[in-house]
Protein backbone atom coordinates (compact mmCIF):
# COMPACT_ATOMS: atom_id res chain seq x y z
CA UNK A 1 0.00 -0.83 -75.27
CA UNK A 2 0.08 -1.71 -71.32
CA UNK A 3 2.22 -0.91 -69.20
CA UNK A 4 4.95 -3.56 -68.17
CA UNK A 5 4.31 -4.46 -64.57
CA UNK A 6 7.50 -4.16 -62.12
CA UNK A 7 8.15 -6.22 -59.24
CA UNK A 8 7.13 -4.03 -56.62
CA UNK A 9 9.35 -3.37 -53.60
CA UNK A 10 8.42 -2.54 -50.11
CA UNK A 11 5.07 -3.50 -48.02
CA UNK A 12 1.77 -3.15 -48.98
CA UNK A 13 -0.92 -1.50 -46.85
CA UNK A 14 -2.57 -4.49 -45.47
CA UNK A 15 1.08 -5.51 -44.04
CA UNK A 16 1.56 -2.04 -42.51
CA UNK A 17 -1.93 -2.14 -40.78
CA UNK A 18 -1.00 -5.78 -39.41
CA UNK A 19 2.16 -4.36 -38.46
CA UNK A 20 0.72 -1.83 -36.57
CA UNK A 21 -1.84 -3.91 -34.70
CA UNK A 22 0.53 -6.31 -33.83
CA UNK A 23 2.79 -3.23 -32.12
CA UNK A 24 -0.32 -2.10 -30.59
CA UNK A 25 -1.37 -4.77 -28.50
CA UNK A 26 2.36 -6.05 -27.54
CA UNK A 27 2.50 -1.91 -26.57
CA UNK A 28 -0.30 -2.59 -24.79
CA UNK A 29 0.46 -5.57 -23.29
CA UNK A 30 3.72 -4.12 -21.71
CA UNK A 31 1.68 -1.06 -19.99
CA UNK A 32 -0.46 -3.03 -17.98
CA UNK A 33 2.70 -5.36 -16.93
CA UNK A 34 4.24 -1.06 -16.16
CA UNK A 35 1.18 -0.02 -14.32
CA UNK A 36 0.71 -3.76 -12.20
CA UNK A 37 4.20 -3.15 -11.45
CA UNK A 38 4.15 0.45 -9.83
CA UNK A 39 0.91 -0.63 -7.95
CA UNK A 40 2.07 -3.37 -6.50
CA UNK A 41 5.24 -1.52 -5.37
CA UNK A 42 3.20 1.16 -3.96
CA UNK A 43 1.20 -1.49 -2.13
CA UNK A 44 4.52 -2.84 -0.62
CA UNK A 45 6.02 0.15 0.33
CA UNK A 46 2.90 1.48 1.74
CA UNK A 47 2.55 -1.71 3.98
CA UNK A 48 6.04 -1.81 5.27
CA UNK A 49 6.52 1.92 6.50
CA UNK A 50 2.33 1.20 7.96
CA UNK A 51 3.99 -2.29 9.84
CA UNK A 52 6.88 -0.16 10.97
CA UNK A 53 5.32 2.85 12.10
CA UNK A 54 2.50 -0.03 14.10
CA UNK A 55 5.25 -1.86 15.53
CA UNK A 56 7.27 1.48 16.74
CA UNK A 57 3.89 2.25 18.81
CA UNK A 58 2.93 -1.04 20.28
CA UNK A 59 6.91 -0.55 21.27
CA UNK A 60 6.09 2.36 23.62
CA UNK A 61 3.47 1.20 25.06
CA UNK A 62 4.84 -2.04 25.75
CA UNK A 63 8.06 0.36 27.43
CA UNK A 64 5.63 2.86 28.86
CA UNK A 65 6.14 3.44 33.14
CA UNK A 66 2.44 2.79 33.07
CA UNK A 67 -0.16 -0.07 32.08
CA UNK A 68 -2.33 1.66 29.55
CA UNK A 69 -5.88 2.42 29.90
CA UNK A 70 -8.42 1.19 27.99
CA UNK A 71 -9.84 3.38 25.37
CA UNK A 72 -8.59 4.47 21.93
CA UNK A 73 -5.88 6.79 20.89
CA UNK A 74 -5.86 8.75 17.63
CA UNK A 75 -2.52 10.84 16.36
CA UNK A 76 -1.22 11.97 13.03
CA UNK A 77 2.50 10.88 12.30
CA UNK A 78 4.76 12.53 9.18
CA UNK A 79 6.37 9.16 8.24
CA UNK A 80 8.73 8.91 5.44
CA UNK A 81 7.43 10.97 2.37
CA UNK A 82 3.67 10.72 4.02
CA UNK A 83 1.23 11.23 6.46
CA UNK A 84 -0.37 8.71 8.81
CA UNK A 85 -2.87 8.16 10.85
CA UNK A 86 -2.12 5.85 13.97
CA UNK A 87 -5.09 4.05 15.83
CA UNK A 88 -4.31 2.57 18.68
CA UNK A 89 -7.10 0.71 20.74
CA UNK A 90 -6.57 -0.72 24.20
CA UNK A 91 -9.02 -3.02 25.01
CA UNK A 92 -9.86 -5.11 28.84
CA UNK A 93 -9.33 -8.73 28.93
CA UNK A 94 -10.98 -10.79 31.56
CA UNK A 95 -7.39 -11.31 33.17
CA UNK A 96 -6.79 -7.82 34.78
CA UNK A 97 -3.02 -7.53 34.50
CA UNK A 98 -3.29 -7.79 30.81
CA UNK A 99 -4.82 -5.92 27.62
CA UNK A 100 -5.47 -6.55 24.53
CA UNK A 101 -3.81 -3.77 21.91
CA UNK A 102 -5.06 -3.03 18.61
CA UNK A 103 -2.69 -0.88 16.22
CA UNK A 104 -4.43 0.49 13.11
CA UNK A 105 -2.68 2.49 10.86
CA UNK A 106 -4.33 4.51 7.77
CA UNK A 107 -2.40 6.77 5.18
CA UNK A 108 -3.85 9.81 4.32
CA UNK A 109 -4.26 9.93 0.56
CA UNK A 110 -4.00 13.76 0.13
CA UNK A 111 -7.42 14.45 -0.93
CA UNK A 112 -8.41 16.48 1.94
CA UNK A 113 -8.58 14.38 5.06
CA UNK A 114 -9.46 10.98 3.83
CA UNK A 115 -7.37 8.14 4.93
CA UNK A 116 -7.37 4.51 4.15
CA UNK A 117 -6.61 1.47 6.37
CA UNK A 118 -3.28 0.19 5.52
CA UNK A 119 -2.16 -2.51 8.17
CA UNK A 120 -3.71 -3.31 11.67
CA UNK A 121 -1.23 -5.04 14.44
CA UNK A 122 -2.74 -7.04 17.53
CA UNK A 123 -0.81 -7.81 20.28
CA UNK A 124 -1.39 -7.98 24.27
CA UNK A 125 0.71 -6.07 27.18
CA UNK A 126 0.97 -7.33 30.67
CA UNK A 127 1.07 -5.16 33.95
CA UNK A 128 4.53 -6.04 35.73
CA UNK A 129 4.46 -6.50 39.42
CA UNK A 130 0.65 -7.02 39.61
């Protein structure tokens, strides 16, 4: 005699596994949209304090007593939470009463002294009573 066959209640194994894929990739999915997130805030924060930190030295040159040589200029700045590297780069122009200034500045990344190039500002200072 068989056995009477009951309705059967729950889910069966194939739905479970679908389920579970289906929570997978939308897990997934959401990670990346995390990670893109962080990255890209990193990138902007990184970028502002670099802008800031360019701007502040084109500043004192600009208010230095005296018209800046050419050459380049290399210091190390604790800015914020990090450490920079500041670039600055005077360069001659034909028109002697005025150069041609190149900010650079690199963060350092904290794997021993490597930096990378973060933002570079251009601008041009003129000699005053020339």
């Amino acid at each position: 005699m068989p056995f009477p066959r009951r309705p059967s209640a729950g889910f069966t194994l194939i739905e479970v596994l679908i389920a579970l894929l289906v929570f997978g990739l939308i897990a997934g999915a959401a990670s990346e949209v995390g990670s893109q997130y962080i990255n890209s805030y990193e990138r902007i924060r990184d970028k502002t304090l670099a802008a800031w930190i360019a701007e502040n030295r084109m500043n004192e040159l600009r208010l230095s007593e005296e018209f800046p040589g050419v050459g380049e200029n290399a210091n190390e700045l604790d800015y914020g939470e990090y450490r920079w590297l500041v670039i600055s780069e005077v360069i001659d122009t034909e028109e002697p009463t005025i150069r041609r200034v190149e900010v650079t500045v690199e963060r350092f990344m904290g794997i021993g002294d490597e930096s990378r190039p973060v933002h570079t500002l251009s601008g041009f200072i003129g000699e005053l009573g020339r």
